[in-house]
PDB file of N, CA and C in Angstrom:
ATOM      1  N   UNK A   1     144.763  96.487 335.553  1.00  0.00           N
ATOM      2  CA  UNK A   1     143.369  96.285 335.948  1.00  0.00           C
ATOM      3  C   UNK A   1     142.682  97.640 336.084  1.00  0.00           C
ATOM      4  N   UNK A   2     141.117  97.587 335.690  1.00  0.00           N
ATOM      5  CA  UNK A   2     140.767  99.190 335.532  1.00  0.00           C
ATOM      6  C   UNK A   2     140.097  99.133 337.248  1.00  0.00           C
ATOM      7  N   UNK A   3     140.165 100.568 337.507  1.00  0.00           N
ATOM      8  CA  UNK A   3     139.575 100.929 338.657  1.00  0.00           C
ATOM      9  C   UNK A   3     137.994 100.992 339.401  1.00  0.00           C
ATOM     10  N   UNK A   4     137.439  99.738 339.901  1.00  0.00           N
ATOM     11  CA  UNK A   4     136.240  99.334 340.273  1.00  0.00           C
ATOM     12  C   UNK A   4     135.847 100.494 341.021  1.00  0.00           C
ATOM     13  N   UNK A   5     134.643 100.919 341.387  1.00  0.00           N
ATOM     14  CA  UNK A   5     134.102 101.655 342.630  1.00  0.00           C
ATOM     15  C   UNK A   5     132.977 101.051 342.882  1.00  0.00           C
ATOM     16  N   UNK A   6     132.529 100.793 344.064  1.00  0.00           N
ATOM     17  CA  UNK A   6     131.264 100.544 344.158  1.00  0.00           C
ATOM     18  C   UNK A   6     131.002 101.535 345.186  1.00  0.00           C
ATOM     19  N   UNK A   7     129.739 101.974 345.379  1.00  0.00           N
ATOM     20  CA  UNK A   7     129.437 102.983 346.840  1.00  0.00           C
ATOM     21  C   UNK A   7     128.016 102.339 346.992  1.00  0.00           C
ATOM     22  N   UNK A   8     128.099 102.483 349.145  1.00  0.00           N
ATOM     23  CA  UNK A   8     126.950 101.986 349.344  1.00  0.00           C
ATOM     24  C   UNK A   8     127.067 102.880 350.573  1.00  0.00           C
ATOM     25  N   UNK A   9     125.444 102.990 351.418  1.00  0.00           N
ATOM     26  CA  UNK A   9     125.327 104.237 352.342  1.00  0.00           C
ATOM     27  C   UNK A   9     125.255 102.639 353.353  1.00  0.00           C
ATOM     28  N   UNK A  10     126.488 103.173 354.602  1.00  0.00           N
ATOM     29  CA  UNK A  10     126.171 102.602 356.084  1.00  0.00           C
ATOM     30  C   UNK A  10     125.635 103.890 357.008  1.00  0.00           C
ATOM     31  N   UNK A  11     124.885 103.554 357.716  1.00  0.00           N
ATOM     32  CA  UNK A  11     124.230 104.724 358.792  1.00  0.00           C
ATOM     33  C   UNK A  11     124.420 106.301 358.553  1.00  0.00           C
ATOM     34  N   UNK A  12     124.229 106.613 357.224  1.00  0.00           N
ATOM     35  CA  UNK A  12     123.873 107.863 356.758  1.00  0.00           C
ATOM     36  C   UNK A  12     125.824 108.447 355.806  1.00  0.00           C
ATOM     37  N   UNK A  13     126.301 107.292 356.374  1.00  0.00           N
ATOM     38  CA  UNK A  13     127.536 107.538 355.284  1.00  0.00           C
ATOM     39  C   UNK A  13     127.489 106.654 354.387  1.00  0.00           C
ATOM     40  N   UNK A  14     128.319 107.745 352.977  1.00  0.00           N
ATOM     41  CA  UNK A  14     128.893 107.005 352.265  1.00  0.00           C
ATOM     42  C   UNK A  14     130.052 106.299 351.864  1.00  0.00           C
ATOM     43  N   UNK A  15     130.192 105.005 351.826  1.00  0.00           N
ATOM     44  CA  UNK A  15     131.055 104.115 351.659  1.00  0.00           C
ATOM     45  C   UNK A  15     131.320 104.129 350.130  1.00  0.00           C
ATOM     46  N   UNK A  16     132.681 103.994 349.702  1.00  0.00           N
ATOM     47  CA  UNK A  16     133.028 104.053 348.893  1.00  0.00           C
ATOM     48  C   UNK A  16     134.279 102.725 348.612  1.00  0.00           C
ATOM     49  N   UNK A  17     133.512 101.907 348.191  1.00  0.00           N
ATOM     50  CA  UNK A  17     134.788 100.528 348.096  1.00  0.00           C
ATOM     51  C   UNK A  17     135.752 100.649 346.764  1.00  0.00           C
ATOM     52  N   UNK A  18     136.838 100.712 347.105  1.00  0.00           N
ATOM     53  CA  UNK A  18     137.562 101.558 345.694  1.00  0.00           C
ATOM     54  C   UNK A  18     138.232  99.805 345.838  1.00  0.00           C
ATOM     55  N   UNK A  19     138.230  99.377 344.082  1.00  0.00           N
ATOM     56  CA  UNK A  19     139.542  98.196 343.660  1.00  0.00           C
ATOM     57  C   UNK A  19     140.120  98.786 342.481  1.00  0.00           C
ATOM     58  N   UNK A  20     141.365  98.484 342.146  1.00  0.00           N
ATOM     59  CA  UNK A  20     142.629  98.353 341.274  1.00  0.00           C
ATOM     60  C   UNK A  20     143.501  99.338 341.641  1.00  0.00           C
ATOM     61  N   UNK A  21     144.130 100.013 340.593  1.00  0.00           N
ATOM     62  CA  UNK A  21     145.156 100.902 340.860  1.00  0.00           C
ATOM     63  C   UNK A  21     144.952 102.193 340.522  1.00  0.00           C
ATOM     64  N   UNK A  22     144.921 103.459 341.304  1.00  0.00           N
ATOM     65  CA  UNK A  22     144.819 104.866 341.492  1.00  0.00           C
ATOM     66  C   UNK A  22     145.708 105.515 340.836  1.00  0.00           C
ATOM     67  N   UNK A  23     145.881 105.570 339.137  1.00  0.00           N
ATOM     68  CA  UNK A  23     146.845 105.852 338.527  1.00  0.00           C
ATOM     69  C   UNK A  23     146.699 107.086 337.641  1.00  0.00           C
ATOM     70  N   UNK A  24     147.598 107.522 336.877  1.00  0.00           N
ATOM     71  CA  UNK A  24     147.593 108.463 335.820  1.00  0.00           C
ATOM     72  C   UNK A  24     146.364 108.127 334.687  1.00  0.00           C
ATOM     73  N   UNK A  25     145.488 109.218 334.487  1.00  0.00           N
ATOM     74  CA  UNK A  25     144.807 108.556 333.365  1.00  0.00           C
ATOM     75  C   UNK A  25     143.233 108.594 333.906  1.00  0.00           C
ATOM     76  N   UNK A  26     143.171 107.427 333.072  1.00  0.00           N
ATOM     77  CA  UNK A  26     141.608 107.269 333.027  1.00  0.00           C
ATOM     78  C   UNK A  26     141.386 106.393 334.859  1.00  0.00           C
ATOM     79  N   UNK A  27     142.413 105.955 335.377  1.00  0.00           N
ATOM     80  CA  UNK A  27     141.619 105.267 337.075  1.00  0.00           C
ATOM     81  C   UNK A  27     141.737 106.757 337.609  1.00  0.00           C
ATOM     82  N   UNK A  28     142.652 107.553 337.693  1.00  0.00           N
ATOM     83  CA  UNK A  28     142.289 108.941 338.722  1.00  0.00           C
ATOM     84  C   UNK A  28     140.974 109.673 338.022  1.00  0.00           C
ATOM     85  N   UNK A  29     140.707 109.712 337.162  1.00  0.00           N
ATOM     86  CA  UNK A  29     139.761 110.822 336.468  1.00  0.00           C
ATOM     87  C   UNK A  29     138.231 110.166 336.923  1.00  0.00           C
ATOM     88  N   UNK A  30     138.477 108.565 336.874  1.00  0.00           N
ATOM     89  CA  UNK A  30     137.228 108.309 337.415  1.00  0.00           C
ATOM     90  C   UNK A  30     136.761 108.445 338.809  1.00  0.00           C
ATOM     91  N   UNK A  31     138.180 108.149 339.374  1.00  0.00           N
ATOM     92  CA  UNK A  31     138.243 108.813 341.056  1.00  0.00           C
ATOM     93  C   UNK A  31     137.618 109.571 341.082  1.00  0.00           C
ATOM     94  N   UNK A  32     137.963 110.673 340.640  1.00  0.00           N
ATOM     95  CA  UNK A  32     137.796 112.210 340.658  1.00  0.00           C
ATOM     96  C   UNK A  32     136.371 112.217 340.217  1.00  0.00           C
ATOM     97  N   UNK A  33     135.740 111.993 339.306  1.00  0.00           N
ATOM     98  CA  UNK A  33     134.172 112.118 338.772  1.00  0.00           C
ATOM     99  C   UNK A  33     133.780 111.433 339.703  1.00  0.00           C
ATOM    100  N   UNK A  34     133.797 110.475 340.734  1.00  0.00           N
ATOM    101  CA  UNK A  34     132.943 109.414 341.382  1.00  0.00           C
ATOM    102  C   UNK A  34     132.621 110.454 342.606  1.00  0.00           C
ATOM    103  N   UNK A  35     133.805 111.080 343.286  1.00  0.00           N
ATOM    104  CA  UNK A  35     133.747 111.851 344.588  1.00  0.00           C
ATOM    105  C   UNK A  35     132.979 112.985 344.129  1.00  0.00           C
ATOM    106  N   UNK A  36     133.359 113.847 342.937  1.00  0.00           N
ATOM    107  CA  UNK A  36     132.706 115.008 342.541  1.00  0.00           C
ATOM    108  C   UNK A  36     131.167 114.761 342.542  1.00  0.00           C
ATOM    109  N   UNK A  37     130.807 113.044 342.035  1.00  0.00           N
ATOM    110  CA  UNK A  37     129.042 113.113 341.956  1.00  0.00           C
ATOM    111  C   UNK A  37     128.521 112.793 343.320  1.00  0.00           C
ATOM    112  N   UNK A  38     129.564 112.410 344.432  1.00  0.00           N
ATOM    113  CA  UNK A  38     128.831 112.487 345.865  1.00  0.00           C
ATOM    114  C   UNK A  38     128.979 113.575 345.974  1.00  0.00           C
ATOM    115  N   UNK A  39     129.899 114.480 346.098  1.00  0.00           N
ATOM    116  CA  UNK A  39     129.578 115.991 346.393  1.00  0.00           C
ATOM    117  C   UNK A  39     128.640 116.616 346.315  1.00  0.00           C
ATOM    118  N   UNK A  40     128.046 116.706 344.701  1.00  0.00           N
ATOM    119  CA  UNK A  40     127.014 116.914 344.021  1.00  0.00           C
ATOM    120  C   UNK A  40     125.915 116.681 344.443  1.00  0.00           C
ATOM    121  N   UNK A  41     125.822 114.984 344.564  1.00  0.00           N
ATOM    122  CA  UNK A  41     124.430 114.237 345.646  1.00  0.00           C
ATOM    123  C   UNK A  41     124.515 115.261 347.265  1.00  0.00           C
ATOM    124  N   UNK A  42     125.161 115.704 347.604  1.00  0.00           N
ATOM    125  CA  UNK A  42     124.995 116.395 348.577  1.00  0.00           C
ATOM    126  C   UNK A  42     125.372 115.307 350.046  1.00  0.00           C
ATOM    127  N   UNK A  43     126.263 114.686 349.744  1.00  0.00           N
ATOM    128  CA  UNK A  43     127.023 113.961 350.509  1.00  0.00           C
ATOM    129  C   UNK A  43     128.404 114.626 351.595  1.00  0.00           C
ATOM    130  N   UNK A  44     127.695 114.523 352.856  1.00  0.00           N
ATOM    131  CA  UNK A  44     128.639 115.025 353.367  1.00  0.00           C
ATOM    132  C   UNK A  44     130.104 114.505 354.561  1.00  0.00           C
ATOM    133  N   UNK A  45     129.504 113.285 354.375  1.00  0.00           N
ATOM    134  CA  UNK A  45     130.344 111.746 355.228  1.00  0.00           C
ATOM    135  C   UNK A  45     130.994 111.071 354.236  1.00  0.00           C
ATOM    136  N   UNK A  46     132.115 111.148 353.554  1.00  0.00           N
ATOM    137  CA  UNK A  46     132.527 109.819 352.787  1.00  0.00           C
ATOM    138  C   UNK A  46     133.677 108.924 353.672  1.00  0.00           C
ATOM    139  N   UNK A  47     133.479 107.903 353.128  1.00  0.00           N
ATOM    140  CA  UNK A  47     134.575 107.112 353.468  1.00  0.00           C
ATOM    141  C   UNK A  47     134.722 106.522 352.134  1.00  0.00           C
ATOM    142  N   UNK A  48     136.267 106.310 352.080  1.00  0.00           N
ATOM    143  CA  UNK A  48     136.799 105.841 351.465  1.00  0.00           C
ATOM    144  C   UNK A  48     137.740 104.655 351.639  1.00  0.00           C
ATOM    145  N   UNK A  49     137.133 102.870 351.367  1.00  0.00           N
ATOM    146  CA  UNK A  49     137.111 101.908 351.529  1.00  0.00           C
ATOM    147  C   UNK A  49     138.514 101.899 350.574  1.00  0.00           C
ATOM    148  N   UNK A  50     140.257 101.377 351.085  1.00  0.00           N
ATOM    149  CA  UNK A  50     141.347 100.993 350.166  1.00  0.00           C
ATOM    150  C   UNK A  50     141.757  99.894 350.482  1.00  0.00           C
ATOM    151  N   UNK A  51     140.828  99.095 350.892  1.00  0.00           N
ATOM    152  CA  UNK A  51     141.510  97.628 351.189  1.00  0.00           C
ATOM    153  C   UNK A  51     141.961  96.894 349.968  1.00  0.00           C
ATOM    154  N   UNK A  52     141.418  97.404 348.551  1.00  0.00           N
ATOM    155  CA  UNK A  52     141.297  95.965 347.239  1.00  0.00           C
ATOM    156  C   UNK A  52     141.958  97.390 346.410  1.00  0.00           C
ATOM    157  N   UNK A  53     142.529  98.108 346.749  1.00  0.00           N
ATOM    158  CA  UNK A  53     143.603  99.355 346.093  1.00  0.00           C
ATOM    159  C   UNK A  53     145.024  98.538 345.970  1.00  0.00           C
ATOM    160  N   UNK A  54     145.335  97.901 345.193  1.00  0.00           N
ATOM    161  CA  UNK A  54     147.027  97.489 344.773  1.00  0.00           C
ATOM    162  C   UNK A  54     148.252  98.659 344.523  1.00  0.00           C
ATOM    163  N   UNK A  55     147.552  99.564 343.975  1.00  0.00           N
ATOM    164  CA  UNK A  55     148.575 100.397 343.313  1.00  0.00           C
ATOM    165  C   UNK A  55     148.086 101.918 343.612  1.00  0.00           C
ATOM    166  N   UNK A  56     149.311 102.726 344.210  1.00  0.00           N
ATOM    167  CA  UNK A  56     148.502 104.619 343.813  1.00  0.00           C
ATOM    168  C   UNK A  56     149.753 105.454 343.442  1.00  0.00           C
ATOM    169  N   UNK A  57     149.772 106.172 342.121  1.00  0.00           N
ATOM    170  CA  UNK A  57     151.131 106.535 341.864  1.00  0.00           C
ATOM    171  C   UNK A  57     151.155 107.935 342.420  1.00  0.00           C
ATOM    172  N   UNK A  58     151.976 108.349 341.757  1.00  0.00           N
ATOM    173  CA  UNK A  58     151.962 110.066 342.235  1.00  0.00           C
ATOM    174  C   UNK A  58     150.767 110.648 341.923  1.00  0.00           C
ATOM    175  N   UNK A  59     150.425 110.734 340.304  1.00  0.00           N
ATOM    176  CA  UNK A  59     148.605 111.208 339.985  1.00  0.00           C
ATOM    177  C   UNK A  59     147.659 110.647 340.320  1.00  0.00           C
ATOM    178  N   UNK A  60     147.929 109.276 341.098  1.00  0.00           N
ATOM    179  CA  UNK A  60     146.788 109.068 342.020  1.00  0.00           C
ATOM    180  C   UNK A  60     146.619 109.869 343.467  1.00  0.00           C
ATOM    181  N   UNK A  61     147.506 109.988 343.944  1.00  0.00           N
ATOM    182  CA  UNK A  61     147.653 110.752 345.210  1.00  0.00           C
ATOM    183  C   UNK A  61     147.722 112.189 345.418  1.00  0.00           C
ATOM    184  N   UNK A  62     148.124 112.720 344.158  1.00  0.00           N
ATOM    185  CA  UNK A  62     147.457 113.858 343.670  1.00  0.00           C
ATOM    186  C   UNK A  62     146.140 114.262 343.689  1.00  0.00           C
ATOM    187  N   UNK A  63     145.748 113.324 342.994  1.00  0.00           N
ATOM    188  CA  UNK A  63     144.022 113.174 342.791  1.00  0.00           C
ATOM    189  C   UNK A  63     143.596 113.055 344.244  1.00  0.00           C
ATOM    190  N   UNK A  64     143.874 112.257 344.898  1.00  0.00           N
ATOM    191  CA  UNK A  64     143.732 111.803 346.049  1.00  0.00           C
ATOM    192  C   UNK A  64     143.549 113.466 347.069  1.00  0.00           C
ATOM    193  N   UNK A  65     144.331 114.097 347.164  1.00  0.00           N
ATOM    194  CA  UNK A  65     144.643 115.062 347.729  1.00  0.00           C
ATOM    195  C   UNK A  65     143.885 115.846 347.339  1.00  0.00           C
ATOM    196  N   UNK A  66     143.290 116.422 345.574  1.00  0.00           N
ATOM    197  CA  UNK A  66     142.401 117.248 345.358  1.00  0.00           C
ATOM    198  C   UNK A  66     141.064 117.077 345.817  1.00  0.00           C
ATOM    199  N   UNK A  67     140.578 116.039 345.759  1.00  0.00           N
ATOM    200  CA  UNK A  67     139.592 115.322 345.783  1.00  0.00           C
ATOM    201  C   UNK A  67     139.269 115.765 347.644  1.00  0.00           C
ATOM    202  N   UNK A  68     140.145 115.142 348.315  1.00  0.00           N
ATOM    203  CA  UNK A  68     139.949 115.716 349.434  1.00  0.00           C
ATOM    204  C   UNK A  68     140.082 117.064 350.092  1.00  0.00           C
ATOM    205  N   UNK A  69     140.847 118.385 349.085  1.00  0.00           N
ATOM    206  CA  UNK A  69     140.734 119.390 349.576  1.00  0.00           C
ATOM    207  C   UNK A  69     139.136 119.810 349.177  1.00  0.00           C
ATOM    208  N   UNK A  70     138.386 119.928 347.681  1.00  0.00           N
ATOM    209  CA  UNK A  70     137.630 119.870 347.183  1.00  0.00           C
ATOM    210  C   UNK A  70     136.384 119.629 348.109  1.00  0.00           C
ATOM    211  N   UNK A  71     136.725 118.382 348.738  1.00  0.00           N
ATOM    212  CA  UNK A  71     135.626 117.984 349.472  1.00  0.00           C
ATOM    213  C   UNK A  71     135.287 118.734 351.214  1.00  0.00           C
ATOM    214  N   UNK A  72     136.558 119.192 351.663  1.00  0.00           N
ATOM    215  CA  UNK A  72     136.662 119.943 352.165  1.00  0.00           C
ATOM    216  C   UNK A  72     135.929 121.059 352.352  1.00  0.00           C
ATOM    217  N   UNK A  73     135.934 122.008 351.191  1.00  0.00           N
ATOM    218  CA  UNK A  73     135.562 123.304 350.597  1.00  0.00           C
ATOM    219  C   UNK A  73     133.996 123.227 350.635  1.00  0.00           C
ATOM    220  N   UNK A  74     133.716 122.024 350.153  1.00  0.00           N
ATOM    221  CA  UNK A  74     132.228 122.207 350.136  1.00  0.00           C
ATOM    222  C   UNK A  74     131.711 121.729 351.513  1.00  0.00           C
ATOM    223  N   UNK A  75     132.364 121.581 352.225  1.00  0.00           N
ATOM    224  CA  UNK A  75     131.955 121.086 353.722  1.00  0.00           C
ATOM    225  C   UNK A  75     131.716 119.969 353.816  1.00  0.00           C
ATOM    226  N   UNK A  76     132.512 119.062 353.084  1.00  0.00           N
ATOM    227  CA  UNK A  76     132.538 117.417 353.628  1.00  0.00           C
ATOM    228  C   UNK A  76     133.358 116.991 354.023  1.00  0.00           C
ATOM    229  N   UNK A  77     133.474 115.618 354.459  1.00  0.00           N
ATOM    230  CA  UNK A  77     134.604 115.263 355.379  1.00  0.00           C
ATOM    231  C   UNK A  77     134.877 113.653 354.189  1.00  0.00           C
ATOM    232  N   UNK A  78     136.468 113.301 353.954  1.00  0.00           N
ATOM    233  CA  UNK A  78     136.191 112.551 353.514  1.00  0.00           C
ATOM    234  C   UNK A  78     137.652 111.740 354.612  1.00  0.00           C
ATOM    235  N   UNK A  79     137.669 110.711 354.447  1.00  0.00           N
ATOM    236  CA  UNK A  79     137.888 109.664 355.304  1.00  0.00           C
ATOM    237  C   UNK A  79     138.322 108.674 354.938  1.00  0.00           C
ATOM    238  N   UNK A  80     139.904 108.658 355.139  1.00  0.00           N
ATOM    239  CA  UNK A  80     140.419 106.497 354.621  1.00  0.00           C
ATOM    240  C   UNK A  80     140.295 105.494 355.269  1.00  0.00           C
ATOM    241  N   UNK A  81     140.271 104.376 355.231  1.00  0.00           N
ATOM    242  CA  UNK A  81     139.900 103.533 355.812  1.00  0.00           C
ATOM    243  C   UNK A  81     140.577 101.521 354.959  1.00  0.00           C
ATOM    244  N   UNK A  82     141.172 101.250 356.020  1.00  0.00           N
ATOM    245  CA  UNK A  82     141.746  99.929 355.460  1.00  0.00           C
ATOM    246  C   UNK A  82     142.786 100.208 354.251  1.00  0.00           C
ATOM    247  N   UNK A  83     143.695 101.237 354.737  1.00  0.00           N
ATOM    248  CA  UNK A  83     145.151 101.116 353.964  1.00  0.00           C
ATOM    249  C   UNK A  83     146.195 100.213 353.992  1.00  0.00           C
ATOM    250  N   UNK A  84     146.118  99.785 353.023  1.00  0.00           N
ATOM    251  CA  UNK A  84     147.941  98.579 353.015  1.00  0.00           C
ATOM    252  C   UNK A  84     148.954  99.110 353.499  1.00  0.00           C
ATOM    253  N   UNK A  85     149.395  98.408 353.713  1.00  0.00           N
ATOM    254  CA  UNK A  85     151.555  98.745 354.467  1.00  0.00           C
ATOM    255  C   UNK A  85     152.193  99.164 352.987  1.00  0.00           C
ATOM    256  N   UNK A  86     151.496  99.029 352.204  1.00  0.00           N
ATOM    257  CA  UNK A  86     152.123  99.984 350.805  1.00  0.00           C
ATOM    258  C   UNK A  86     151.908 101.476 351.076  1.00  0.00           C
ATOM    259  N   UNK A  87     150.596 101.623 351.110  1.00  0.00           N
ATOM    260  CA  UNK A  87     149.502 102.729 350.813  1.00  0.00           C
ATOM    261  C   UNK A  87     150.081 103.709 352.028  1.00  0.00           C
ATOM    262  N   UNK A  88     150.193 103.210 353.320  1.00  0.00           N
ATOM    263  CA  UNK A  88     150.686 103.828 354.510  1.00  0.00           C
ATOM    264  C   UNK A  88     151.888 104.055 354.163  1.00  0.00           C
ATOM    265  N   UNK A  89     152.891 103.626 353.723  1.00  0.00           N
ATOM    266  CA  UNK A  89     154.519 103.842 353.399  1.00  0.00           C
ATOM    267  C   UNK A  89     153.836 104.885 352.987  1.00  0.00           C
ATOM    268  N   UNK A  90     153.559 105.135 351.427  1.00  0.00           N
ATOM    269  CA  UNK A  90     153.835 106.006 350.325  1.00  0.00           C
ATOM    270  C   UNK A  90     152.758 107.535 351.237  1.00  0.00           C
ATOM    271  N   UNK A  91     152.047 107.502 352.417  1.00  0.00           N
ATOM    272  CA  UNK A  91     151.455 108.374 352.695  1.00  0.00           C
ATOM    273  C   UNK A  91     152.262 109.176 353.947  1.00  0.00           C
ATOM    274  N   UNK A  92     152.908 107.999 354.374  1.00  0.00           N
ATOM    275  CA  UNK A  92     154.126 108.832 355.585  1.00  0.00           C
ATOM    276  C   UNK A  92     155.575 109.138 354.937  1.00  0.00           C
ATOM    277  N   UNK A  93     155.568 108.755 353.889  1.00  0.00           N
ATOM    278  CA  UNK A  93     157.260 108.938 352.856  1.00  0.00           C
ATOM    279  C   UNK A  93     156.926 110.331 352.724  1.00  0.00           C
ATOM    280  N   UNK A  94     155.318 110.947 351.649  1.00  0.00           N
ATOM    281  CA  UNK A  94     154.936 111.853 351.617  1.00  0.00           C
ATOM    282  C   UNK A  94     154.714 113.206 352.405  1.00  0.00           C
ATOM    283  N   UNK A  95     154.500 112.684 353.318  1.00  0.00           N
ATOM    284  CA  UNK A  95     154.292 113.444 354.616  1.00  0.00           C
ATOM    285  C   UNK A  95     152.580 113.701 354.524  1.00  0.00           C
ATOM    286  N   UNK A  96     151.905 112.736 353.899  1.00  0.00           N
ATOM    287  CA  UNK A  96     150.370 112.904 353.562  1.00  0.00           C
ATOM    288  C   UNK A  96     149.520 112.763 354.661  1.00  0.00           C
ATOM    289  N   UNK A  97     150.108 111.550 355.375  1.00  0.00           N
ATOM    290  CA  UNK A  97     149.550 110.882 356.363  1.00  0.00           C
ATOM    291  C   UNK A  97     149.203 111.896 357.396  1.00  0.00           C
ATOM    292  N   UNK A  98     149.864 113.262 357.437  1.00  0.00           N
ATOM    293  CA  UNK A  98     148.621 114.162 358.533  1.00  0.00           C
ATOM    294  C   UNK A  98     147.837 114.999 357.790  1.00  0.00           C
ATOM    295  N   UNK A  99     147.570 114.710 356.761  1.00  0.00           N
ATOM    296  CA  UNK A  99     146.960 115.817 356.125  1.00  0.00           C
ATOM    297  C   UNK A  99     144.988 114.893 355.935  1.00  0.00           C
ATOM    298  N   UNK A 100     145.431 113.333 356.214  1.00  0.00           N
ATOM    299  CA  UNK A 100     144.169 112.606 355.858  1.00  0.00           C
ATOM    300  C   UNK A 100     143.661 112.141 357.065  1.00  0.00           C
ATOM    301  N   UNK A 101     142.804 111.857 357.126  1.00  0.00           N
ATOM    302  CA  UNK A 101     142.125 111.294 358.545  1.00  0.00           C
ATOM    303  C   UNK A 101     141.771 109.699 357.888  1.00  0.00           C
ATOM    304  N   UNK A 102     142.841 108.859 358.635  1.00  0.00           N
ATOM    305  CA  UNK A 102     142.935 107.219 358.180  1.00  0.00           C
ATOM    306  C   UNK A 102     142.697 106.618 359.604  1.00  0.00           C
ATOM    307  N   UNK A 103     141.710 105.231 359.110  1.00  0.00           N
ATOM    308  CA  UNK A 103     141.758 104.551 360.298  1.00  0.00           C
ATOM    309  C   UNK A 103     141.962 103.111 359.591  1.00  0.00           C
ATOM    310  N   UNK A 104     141.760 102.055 360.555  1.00  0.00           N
ATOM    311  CA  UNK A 104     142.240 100.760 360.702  1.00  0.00           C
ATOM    312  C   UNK A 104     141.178 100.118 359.236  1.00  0.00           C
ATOM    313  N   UNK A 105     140.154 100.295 360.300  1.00  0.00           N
ATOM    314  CA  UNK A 105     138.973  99.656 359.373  1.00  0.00           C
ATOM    315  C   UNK A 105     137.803 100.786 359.126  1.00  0.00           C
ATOM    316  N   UNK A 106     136.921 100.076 358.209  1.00  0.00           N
ATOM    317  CA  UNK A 106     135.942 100.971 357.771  1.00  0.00           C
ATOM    318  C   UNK A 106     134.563 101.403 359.037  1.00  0.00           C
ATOM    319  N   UNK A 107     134.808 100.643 360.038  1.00  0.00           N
ATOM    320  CA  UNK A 107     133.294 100.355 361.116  1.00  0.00           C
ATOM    321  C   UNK A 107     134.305 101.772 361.771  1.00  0.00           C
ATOM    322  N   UNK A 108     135.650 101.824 362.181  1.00  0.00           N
ATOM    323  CA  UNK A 108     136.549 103.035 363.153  1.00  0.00           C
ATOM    324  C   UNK A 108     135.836 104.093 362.275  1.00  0.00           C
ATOM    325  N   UNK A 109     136.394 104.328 360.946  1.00  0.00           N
ATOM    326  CA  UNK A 109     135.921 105.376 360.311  1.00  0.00           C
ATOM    327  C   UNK A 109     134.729 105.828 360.195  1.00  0.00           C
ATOM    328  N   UNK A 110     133.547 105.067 359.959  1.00  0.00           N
ATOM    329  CA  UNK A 110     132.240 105.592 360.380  1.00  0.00           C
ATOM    330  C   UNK A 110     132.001 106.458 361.457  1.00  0.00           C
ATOM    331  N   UNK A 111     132.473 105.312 362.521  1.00  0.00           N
ATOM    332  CA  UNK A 111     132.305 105.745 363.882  1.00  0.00           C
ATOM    333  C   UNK A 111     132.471 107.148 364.293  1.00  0.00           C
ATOM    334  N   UNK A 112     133.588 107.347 363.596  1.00  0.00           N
ATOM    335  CA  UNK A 112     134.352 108.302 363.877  1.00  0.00           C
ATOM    336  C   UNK A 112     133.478 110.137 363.499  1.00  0.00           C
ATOM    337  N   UNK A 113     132.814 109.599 362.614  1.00  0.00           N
ATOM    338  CA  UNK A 113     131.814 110.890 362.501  1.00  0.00           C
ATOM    339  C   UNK A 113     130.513 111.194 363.379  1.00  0.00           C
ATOM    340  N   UNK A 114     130.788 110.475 364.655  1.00  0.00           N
ATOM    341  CA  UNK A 114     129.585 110.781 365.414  1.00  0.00           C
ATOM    342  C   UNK A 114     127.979 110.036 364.917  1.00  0.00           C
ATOM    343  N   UNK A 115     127.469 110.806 365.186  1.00  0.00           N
ATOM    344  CA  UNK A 115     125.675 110.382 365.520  1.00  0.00           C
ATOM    345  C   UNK A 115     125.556 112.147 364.597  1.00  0.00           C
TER     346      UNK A 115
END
């Protein structure tokens, strides 16, 4: 299945509803172009919605990781939100899971950037 994105702004963030699988190829590259054009837009709140994410291989989480140092650099904050008991395995197997700022649901993660 190819990799859906939709993005929509809640209270001055952007939401980012990611579906299919975060893979080698053409689903990470679009990852990667989707975050790079909020950057660009001058976006500095993302969240990143993985509830309808099935699959993330190694070059997804790769991606995953650039994407968020990247976003970093330019002074944004980006943010997971609604990870599977897959997605959480493969991020604490990794040792990823302190490197990302993950919450339960997407309303925690908003929240979580203040006013």
């Amino acid at each position: 299945m190819a990799l859906r994105m939709t993005e929509r702004d809640v209270s001055g963030v952007s939401v980012v509803d990611i579906e299919g699988r975060i893979v080698l190829g053409e689903e990470s590259n679009a990852f990667r172009e989707k975050v790079k054009s909020l950057l660009a837009a001058g976006k500095k709140k993302i969240v990143l919605n993985l509830a309808q994410v099935t699959y993330i291989d190694s070059a997804g989480l790769g991606t995953l990781v650039a994407t968020f140092h990247s976003a970093r650099s330019q002074g944004a904050t980006l943010k997971l939100a609604n990870l599977g008991s897959k997605f959480k395995e493969v991020l604490q197997v990794t040792k990823l899971m302190t490197v990302f700022d993950t919450y339960d649901n997407e309303a925690a993660a908003i929240q979580s950037f203040g006013k």
